[in-house]
Structures are given as structure tokens and as C-alpha cells.
Protein backbone atom coordinates (compact mmCIF):
# COMPACT_ATOMS: atom_id res chain seq x y z
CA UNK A 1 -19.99 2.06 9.20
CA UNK A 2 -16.51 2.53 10.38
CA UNK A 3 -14.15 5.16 9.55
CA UNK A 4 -11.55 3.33 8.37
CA UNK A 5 -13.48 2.17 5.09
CA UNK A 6 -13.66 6.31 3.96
CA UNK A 7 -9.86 7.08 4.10
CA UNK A 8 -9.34 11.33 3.28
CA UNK A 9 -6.04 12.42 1.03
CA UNK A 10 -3.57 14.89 2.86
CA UNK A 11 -1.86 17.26 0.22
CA UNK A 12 1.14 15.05 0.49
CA UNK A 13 -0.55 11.71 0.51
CA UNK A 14 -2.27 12.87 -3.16
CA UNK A 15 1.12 13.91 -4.35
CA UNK A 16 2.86 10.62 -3.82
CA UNK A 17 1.19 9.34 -7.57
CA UNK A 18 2.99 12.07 -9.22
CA UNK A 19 6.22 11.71 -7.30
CA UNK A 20 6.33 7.79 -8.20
CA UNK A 21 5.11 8.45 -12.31
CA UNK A 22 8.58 6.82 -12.80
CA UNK A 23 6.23 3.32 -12.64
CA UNK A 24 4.21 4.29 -15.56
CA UNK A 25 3.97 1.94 -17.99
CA UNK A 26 5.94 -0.67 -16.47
CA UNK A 27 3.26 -3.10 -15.67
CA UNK A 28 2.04 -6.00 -17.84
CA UNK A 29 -1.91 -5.16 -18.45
CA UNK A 30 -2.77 -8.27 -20.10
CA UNK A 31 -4.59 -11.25 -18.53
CA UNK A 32 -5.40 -12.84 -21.96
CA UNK A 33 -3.75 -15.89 -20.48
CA UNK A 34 -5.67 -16.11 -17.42
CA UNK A 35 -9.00 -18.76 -16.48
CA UNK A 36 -11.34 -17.00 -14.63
CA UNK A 37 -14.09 -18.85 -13.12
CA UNK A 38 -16.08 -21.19 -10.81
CA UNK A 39 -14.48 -23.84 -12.65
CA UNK A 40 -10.32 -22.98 -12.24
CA UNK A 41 -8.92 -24.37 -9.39
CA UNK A 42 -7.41 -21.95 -7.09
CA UNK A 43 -3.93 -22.54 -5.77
CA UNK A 44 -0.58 -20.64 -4.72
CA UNK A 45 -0.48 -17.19 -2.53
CA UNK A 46 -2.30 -14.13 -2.55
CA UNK A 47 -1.20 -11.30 -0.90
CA UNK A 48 -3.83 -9.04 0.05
CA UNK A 49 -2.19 -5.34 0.55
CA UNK A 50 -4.66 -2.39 2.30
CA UNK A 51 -6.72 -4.61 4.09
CA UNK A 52 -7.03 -5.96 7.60
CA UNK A 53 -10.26 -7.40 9.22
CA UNK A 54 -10.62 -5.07 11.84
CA UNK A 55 -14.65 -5.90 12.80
CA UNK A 56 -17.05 -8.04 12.25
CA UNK A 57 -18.02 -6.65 8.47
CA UNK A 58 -14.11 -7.24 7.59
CA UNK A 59 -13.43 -10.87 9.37
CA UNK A 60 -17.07 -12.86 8.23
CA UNK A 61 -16.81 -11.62 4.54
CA UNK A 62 -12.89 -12.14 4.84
CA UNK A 63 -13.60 -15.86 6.16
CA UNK A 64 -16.16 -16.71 3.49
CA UNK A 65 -13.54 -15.54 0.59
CA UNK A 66 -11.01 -17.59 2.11
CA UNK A 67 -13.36 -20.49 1.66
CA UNK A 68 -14.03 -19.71 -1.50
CA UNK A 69 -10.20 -19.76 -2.07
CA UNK A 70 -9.58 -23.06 -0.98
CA UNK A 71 -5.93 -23.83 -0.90
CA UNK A 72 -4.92 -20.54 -1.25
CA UNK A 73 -2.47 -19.27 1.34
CA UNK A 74 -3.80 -15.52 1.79
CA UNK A 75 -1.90 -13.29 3.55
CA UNK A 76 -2.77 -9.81 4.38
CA UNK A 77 -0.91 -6.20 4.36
CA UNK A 78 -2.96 -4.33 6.63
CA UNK A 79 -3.44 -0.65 7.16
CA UNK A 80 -3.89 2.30 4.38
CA UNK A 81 -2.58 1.19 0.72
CA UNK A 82 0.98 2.36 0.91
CA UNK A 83 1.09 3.78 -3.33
CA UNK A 84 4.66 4.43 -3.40
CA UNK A 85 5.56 0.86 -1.64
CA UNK A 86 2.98 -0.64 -4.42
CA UNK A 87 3.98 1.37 -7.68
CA UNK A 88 7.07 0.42 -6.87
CA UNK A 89 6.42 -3.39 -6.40
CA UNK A 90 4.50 -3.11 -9.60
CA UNK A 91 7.90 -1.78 -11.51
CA UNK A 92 9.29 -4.51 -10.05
CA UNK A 93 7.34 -6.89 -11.19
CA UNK A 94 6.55 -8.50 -8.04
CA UNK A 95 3.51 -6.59 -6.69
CA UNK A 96 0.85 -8.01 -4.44
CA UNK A 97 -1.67 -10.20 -6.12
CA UNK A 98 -4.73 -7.57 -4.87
CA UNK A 99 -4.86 -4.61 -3.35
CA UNK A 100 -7.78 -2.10 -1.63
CA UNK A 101 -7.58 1.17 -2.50
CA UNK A 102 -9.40 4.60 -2.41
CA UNK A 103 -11.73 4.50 -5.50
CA UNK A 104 -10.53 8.08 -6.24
CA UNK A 105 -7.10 6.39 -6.78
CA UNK A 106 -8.20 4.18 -9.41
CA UNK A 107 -7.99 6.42 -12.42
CA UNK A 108 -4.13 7.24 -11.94
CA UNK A 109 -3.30 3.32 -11.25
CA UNK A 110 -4.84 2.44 -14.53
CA UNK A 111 -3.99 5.76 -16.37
CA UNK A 112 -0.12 4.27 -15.16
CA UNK A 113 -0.86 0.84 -16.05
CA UNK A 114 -0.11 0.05 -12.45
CA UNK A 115 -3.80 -2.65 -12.51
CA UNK A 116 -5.18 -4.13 -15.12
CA UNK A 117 -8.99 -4.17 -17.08
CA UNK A 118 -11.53 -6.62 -15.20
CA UNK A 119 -13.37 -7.28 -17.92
CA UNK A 120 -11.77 -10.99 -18.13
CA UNK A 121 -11.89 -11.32 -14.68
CA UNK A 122 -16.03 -10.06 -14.51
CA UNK A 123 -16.80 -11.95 -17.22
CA UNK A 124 -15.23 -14.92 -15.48
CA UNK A 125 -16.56 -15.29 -12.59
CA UNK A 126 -19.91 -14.14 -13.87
CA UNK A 127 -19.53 -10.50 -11.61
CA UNK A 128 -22.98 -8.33 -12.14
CA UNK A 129 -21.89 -4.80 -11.94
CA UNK A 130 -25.43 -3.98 -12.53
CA UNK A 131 -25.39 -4.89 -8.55
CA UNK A 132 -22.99 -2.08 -7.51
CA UNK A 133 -24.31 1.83 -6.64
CA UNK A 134 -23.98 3.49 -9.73
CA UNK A 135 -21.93 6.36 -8.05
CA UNK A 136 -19.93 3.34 -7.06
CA UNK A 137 -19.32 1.62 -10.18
CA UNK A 138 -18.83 5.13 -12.21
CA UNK A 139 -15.48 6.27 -10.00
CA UNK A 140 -13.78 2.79 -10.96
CA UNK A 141 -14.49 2.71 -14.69
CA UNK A 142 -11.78 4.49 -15.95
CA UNK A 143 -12.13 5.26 -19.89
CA UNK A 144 -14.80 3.23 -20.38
CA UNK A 145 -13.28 -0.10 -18.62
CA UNK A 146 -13.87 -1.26 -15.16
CA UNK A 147 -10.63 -1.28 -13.19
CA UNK A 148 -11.72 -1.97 -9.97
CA UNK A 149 -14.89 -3.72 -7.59
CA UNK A 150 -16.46 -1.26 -5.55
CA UNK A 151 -17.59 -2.09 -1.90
CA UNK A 152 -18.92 0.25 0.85
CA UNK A 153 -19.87 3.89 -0.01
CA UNK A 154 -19.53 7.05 2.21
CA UNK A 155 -21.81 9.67 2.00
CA UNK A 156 -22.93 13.01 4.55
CA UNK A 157 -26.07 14.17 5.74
CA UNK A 158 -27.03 16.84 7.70
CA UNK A 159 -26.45 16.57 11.82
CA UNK A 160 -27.81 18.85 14.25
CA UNK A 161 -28.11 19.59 18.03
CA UNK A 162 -32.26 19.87 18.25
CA UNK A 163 -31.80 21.75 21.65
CA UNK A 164 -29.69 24.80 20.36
CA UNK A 165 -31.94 25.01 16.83
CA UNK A 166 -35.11 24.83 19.09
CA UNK A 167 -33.46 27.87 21.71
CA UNK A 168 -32.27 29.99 18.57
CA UNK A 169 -35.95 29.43 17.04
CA UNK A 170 -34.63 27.69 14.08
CA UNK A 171 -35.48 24.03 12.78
CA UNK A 172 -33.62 21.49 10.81
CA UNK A 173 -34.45 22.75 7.52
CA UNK A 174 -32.90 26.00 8.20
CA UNK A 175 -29.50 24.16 7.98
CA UNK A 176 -29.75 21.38 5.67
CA UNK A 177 -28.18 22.90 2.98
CA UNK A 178 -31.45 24.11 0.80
CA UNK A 179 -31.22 27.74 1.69
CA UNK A 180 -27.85 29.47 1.61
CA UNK A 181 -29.15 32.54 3.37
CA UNK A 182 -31.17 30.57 5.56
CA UNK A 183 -28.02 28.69 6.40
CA UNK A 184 -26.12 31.97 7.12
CA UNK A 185 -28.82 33.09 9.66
CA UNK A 186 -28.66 30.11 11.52
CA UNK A 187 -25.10 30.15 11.72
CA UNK A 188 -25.23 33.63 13.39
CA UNK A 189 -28.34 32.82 15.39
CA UNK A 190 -26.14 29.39 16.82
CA UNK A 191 -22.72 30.97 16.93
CA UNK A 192 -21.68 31.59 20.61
CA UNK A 193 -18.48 33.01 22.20
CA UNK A 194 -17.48 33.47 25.43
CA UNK A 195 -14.65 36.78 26.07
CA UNK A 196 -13.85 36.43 22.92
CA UNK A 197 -13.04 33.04 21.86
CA UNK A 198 -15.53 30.20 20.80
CA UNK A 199 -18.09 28.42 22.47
CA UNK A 200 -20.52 27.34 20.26
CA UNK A 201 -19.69 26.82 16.34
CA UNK A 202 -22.52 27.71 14.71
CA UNK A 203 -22.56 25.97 11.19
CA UNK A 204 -19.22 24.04 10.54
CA UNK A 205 -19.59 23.50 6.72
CA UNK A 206 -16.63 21.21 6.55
CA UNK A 207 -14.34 22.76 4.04
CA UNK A 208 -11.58 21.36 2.50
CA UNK A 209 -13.01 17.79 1.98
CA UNK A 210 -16.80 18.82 1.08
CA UNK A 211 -16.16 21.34 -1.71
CA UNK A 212 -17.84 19.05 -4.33
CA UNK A 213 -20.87 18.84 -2.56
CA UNK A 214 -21.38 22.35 -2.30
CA UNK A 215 -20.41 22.96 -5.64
CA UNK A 216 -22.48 20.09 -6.92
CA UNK A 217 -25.86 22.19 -4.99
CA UNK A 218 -24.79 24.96 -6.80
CA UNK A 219 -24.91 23.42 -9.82
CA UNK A 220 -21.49 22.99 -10.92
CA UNK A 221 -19.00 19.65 -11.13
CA UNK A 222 -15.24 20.02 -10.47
CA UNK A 223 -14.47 18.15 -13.56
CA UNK A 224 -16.43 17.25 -17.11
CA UNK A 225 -18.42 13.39 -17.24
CA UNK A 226 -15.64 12.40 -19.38
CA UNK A 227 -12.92 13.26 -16.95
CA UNK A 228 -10.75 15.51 -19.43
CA UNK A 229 -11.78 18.97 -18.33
CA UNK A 230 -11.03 20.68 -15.09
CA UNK A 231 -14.12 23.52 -13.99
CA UNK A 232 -12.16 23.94 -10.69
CA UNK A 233 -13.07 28.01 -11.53
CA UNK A 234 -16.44 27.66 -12.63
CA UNK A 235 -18.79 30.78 -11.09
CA UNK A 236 -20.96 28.37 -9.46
CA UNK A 237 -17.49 26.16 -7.92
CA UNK A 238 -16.37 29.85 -6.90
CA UNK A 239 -19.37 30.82 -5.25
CA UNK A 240 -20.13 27.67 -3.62
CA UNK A 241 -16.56 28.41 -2.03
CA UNK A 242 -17.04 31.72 -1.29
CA UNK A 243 -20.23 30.87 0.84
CA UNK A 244 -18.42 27.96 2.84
CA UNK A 245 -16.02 30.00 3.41
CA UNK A 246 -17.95 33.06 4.72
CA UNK A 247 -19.57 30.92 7.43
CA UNK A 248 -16.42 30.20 8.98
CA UNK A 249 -15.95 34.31 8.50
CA UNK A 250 -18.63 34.85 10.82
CA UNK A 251 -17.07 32.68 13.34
CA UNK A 252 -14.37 34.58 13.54
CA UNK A 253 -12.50 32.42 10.61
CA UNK A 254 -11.41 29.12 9.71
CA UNK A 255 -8.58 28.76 11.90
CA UNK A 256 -10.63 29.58 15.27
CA UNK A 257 -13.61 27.19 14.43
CA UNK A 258 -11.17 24.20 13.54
CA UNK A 259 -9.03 24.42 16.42
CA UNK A 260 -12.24 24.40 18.40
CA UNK A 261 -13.50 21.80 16.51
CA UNK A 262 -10.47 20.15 17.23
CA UNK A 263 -10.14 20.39 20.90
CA UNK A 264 -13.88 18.41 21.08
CA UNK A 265 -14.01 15.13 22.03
CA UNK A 266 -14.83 14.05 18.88
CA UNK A 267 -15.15 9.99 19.52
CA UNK A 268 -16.29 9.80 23.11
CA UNK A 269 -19.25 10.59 25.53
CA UNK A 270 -18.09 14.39 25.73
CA UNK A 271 -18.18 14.93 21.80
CA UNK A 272 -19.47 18.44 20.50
CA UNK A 273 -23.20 17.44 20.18
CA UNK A 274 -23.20 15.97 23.72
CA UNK A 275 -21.74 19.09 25.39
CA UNK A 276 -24.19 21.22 23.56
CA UNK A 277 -21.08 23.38 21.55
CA UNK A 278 -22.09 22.36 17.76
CA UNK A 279 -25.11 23.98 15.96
CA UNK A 280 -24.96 22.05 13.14
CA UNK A 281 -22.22 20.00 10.09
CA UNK A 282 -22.52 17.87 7.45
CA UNK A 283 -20.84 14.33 8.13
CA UNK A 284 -20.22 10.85 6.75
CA UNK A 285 -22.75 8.39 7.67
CA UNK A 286 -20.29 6.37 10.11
CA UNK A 287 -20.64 9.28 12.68
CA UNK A 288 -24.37 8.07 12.99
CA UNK A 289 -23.42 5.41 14.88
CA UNK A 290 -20.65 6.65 16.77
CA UNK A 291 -22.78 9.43 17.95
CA UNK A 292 -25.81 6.62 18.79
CA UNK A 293 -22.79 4.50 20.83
CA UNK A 294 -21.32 7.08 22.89
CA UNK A 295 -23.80 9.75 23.05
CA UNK A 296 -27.55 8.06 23.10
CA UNK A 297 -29.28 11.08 24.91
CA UNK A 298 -27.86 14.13 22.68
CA UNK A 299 -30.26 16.37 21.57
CA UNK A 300 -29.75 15.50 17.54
CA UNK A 301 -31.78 16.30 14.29
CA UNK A 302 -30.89 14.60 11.28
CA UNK A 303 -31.82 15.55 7.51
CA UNK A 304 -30.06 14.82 4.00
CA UNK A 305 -27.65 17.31 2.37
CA UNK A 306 -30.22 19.15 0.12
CA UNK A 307 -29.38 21.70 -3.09
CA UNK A 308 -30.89 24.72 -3.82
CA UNK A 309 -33.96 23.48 -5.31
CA UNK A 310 -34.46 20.73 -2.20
CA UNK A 311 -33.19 18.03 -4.01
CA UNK A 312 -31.77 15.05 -1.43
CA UNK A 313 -28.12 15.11 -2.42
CA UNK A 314 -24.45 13.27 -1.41
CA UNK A 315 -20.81 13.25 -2.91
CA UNK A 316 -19.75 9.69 -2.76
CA UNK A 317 -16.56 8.03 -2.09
CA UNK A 318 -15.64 4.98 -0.78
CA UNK A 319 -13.19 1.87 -1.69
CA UNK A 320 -12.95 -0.70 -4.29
CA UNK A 321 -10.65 -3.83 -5.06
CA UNK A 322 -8.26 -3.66 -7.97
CA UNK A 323 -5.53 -6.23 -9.23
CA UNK A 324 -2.29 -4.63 -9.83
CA UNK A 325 -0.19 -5.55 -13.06
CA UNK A 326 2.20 -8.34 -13.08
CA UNK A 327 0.11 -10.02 -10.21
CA UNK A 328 0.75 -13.89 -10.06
CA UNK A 329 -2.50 -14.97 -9.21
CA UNK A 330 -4.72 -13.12 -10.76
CA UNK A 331 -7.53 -15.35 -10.93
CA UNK A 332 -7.61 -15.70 -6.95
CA UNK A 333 -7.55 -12.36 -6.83
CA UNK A 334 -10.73 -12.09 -8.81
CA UNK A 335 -12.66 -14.63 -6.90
CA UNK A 336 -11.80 -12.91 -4.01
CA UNK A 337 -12.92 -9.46 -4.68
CA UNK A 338 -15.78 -11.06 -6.18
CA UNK A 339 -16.78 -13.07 -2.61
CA UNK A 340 -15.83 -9.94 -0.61
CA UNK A 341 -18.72 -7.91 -2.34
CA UNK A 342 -21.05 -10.48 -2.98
CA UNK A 343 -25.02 -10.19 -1.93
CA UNK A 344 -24.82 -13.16 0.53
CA UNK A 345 -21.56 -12.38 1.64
CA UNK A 346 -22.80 -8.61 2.79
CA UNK A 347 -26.01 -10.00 4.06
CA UNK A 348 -23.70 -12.78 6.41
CA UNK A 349 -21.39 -9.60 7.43
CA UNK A 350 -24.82 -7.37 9.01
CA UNK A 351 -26.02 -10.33 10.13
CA UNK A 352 -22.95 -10.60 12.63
CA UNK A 353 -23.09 -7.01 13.39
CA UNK A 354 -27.25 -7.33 13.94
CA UNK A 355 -25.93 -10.26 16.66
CA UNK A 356 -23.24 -7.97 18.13
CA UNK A 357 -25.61 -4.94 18.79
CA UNK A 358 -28.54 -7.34 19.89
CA UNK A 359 -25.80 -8.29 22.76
CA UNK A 360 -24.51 -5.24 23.38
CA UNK A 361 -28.63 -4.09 23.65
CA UNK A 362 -27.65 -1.26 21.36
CA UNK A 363 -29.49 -0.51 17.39
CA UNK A 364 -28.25 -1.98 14.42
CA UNK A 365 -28.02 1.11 12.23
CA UNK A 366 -27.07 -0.45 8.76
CA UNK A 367 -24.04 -0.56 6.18
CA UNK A 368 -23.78 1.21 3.31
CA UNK A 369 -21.62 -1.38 1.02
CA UNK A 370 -21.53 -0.25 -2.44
CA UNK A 371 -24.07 -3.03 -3.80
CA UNK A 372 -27.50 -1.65 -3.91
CA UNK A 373 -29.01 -5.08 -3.83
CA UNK A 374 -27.34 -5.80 -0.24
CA UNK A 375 -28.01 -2.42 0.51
CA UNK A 376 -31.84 -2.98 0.29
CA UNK A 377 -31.77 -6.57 2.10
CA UNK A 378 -29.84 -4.98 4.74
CA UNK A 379 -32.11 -2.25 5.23
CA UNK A 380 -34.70 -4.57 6.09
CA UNK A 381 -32.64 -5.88 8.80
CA UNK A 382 -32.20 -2.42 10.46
CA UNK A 383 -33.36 -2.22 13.95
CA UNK A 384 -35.21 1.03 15.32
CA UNK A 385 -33.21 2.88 18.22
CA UNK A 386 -36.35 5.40 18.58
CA UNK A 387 -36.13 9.01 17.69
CA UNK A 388 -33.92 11.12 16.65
CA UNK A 389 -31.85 7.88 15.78
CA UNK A 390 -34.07 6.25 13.10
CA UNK A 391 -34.19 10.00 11.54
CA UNK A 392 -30.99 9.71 11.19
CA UNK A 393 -31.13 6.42 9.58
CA UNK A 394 -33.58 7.39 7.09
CA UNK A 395 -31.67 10.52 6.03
CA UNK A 396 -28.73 8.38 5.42
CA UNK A 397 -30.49 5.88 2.62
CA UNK A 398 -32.42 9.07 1.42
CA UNK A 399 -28.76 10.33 0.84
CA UNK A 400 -27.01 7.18 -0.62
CA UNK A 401 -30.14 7.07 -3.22
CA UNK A 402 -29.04 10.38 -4.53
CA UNK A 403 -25.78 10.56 -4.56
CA UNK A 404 -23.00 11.29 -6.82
CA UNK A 405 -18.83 11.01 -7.40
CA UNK A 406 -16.56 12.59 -9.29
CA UNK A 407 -15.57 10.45 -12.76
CA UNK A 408 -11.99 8.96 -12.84
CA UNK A 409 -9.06 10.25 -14.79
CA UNK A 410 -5.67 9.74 -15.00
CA UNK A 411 -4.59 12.70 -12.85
CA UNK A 412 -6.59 11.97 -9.67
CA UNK A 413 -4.32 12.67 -7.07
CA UNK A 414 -2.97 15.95 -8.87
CA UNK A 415 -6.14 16.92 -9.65
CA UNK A 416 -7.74 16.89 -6.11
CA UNK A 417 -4.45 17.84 -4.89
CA UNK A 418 -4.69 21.15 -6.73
CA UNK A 419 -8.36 22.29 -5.41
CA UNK A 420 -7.39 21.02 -2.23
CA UNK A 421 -4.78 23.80 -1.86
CA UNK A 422 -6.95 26.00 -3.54
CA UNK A 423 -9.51 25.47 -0.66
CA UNK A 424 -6.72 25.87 2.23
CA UNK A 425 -5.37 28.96 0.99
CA UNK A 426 -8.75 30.41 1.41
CA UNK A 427 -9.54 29.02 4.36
CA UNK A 428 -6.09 30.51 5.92
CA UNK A 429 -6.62 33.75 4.20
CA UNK A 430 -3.69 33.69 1.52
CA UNK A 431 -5.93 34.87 -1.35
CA UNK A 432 -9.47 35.33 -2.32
CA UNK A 433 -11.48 32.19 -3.95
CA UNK A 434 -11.83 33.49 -7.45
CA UNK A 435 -7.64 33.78 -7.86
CA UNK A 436 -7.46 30.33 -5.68
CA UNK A 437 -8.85 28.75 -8.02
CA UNK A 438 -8.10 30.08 -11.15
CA UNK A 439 -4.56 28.80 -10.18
CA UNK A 440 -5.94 25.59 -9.31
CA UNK A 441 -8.03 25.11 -12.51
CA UNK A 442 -4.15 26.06 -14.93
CA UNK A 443 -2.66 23.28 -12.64
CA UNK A 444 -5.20 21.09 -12.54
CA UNK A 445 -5.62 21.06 -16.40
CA UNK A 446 -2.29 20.66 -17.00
CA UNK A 447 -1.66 17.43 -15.04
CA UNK A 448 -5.11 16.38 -16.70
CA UNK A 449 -3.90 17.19 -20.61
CA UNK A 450 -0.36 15.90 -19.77
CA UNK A 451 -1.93 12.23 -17.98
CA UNK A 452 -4.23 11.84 -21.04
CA UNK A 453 -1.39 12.97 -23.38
CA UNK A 454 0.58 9.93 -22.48
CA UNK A 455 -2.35 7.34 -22.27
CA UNK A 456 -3.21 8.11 -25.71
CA UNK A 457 0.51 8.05 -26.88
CA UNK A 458 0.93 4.49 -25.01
CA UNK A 459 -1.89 3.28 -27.14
């Protein structure tokens, strides 16, 4: 469960799609020529760009794909996936032979023709997508065809310090989510501040990033199944924005709680829950384990996200491998994604994390990969670090059960790009959430009408 696997978009990161459209198009998107399977022997490079093996989870699955590859020469291009560096490659015509990339990414590379269907390439090598988390395997089929092979998923659940809910009189359930006004009591109840300035955040509802979720709760999506139709200004997105945002209100506004926030020593011993200085936030499921590693005696409470009704509920993202257009080993490429996210191949990756905590005398928490089969055999290997810790634990699978992602379309990056801002300008008090995002929702579904405009007119 490490950070790195659930990359967030800055503004300018999301833009860099629209800024580089000059690749549309210019990609070959047919493989008809291409062997997949068991049976082709695998030769030549492959260039692997967005991907380093950074732990233990990374290196063993990494080392059983090469295997699989034979005499392949793999070579890999580690760090984030640089899009401009690859759409241009791809115009080119000389683009890596696989990359890993953002499954909220996938819609605009295939929308551009930058990667190519992997139909051939699942058929070939006999892939079952009925295997991957359905949130999963949603956000990378892109008009009806799968452009990419999901692995790990992110998710949030609810984190609390136990000690300051206990002192205010408040438990865990008055901040999970399930009652907004239950939620804004507990946030004055927590909230603490010392001549003036912060001491204690009392609810941090983590706004920009989580506005899905809260719209989701509320009973509105950001965008229609079928990926055509902004909502960005639906009642229930503009309440659910006008609530997150009048927590941070109450704190004395956005800016004072995230600079606070931000002054916390977010990955070590002295992190907010530790120093008692953080009611309560909802955070991806990697912060589980940091917390357990550095922090083993803070006071914590764990529950899932829930909606207004109760309901268990998460906004998934995660990553996914896709094989650009023009690459010149396609087939490799396809076993390799295919080995990467494999059942055993997940199941050989916890195992070496299981023997690295066992050593280290510490719990093995679990990893959420994006294959609900491994999922459940890795579950079983999970090993109990006592209370509040195996809470947490169970909150997390109660979470990936139910959780949910946004469908892709061929104006991802403008589209999140555009409620993103919307968000911001609330947050810093540059106009009120219904006219936010009434501007977002005309920008939005313009870059949406003018992405599918020229899909359908390529066809």
C-alpha cells in the first residue's frame, strides 16, 4: 500500500493532454497483425515507461514477468508517466512498447488514439477480466473496449484520533460521513485554537481531491455512465460542495486548516494523529500502514466512508497498464501486463511483504491490487496487529467492496481539470459553489462534446 501506486493530478499536470492534442490521431491502433499468446515466442526490447520496482510488491511481480519474457531485454523508465514525453513518442512513431499510467488517463489516450484496443491482446493470452474489481475494470474500458489492465486500487476510509472523539463525547460514527450535521457538530466539538490560530483541526474533509465521494453520498455522479454528460452543477454535486466546504469555514477557512495540515509531520512518528492535533479525515488506504509503522500507540478509530443512508462507500482510482500505438512489441507487452496482474503473481508479491513484516516484527496489513480474486487470497494472509489496527483493516476491504470510479471519456484530464478549479476557487474564496461550478459544468461539457465530436468523425 504505497503512495506511489495512487498518483493525484495538479491543474497543470491534467492540462498537459490538451496542450499535446496535436498527437491525436497519429498512432497506428491496429494489432490485427500481431500473435498473442502462450505459444509466440517472445524476443526483442521492451521498454517499460512509468514504472520502477521500488518495494517488494514492484521487484517479485517485476522478476516473475521478466521470466515470463524470456529473452526479452526489458528496460524500465521509472518515475510518474511523463504524457507529453509519451504523446509525443507516439507521433513519432517510436513510443515505448508499455507504459503505466493513471487509469483516469486512459480515456483521453484512447479517445487520441495514443494506445490501442486489448481485445487481441486479452483474448491472446487468455486474460480474465472477470478477475479485476469492477470499479477497476470500468475506468479502463473506454467506449465499450478495454484499453488498459488494471492493478492496485486506492480507496479512503474514515480515520480518527479515539482520544479527542472520546474527550469531546463523540464516537466514530459521528464522523464517518453518514450524518452531515452530525459531522458538523463534531467538527466544532474537535476544533481547537490556541490565540487565535489552529491547534486542533477538527474534521479535515479533504477537498479538492474527494469531491466525488461526497457528491457520490449525496447522491449525485460528476459525469453520466456513458461518459458524455458533465453534472459538475448538479444540486446534490453543489451541496455536497457547499458542506465540505463549510467545515473548513468553521475552522477559520481552507487556507488556515491546510497550512496547518501542512506543517504536520505527515510521514513520521510526530504525524497529526500522534501529536493529538487531528479530529478526524478521510484517507487512502496506504496511510493505514504508514500510520501502524511510525505511529503504533496513536489513539486511532477507523470506519468506512458511509452515505447518507449508511451505505459503506469509496471513490476508486488507481493504475492500469496500457500499450501505446505504434509499439514494436506489442505482444511482450501483453504478456507482461498480463504476469504483472496475475493471481499467483500478486499472491508471490504479499507473500514477500508477509516475510518482510514477519522480520521487521511489524503486521502485514494487506494490498489492495485491483484483482478481486488476489484480493481475497491475500486477505487470508493478513496478520492481526491488535486493536485499533485490525479495525482499520476491516474498514478498508468493507470499503474496496463498495466502491466506485468515475467512467472514462475522452476529455479526462479537461474534465477533472475543470471541477478541480471549480473546487479551489471555493476553497480560496473567489466565488460561491453554485457559480463555481456552473462555470465548470459549460467548460467541462465543452471539452466533453468537442473530444467525442472528433472520435466519432475519426470513425
Amino acid at each position: 500500500m504505497d503512495k506511489r501506486y495512487f498518483p493525484q493530478f495538479a491543474a497543470a499536470a491534467l492540462a498537459t493532454l490538451a496542450l499535446t492534442s496535436c498527437a491525436t490521431g497519429t498512432g497506428s491502433q491496429s494489432d490485427e497483425n500481431v500473435t498473442y499468446g502462450p505459444e509466440t515466442a517472445l524476443s526483442g526490447d521492451l521498454e517499460v515507461m512509468g514504472f520502477g520496482t521500488g518495494d517488494e510488491i514492484a521487484t517479485t511481480r517485476h522478476d516473475l514477468a521478466a521470466k515470463a519474457l524470456g529473452d526479452v531485454e526489458i528496460s524500465l523508465v521509472e518515475g510518474d508517466l511523463d504524457m507529453q514525453q509519451l504523446l509525443s513518442s507516439v507521433a513519432d512513431g517510436n513510443p515505448p512498447e508499455i507504459i503505466y499510467a493513471n487509469r483516469d488517463q486512459i480515456g483521453s489516450l484512447a479517445g487520441r488514439g495514443a494506445i490501442i484496443p486489448l481485445d487481441r491482446c486479452i483474448d491472446g493470452e487468455g486474460i480474465d477480466t472477470d478477475q479485476y474489481v469492477e470499479s477497476a475494470i470500468g475506468q479502463v474500458t473506454f467506449d465499450g473496449v478495454i484499453y488498459g489492465i488494471p492493478e492496485f486500487n486506492g480507496i479512503q476510509f474514515t480515520m480518527a484520533n479515539a482520544d479527542l472523539l472520546a474527550a469531546a463525547g463523540l464516537t466514530i460514527d459521528d464522523v464517518n460521513g453518514s450524518d452531515w450535521d452530525a459531522v458538523a457538530a463534531a467538527n466544532e466539538a474537535l476544533v481547537k485554537t490556541d490565540e487565535g490560530k489552529l491547534s486542533v483541526i477538527g474534521v479535515d474533509t479533504k477537498m479538492p481531491e474527494f469531491l466525488p465521494l461526497w457528491a457520490k453520498a449525496n447522491g449525485a455522479d460528476l459525469i453520466s455512465s456513458d461518459g458524455k454528460t458533465a453534472h459538475l452543477n448538479d444540486p446534490g454535486v453543489v451541496e455536497a460542495l457547499e458542506f465540505a466546504v463549510s467545515i473548513y469555514d468553521a475552522q477559520g477557512g481552507f487556507s488556515a486548516v491546510k497550512a496547518y495540515r501542512d506543517s504536520a509531520d505527515f510521514f513520521g512518528a510526530g504525524n497529526q494523529y500522534a501529536t493529538n492535533t487531528l479530529g478526524s479525515m478521510w484517507m487512502e488506504q496506504w496511510y493505514l500502514n504508514v500510520l501502524n509503522d511510525v505511529s503504533p500507540d496513536a489513539p486511532m478509530a477507523f470506519d468506512t466512508f458511509r452515505d447518507k443512508s449508511g451505505n459503506p462507500l469509496a471513490y476508486a482510482s488507481g493504475s492500469a497498464w496500457a500499450i501505446p500505438a505504434g509499439s514494436a512489441n506489442p505482444e511482450a507487452a501483453c504478456r507482461y501486463a498480463r504476469v504483472m496482474t496475475a493471481v499467483d503473481s500478486w499472491v508471490a508479491a504479499a507473500e514477500a511483504r508477509l516475510a518482510l513484516r514477519e522480520e521487521e516484527g511489524k503486521p502485514f496489513t494487506g494490498v489492495l491490487t485491483g484483482n478481486s480474486i488476489a484480493d481475497e487470497q491475500i486477505r487470508a494472509m493478513v496478520t492481526s496487529g491488535g486493536q485499533p489496527w485490525d479495525d482499520g483493516v476491516a474498514a478498508m476491504y468493507e470499503a474496496n467492496d463498495n466502491a466506485f470510479s468515475m467512467p472514462a471519456n475522452p476529455a479526462d484530464a479537461e474534465f477533472k481539470t475543470a471541477w478541480l478549479d471549480a473546487v479551489n476557487s471555493v476553497l480560496n474564496g473567489q466565488g460561491a459553489a453554485q457559480s463555481a461550478l456552473d462555470q465548470a459544468q459549460e467548460t467541462a461539457q465543452s471539452a466533453l462534446d468537442e473530444a467525442w465530436d472528433k472520435l466519432e468523425a475519426r470513425e
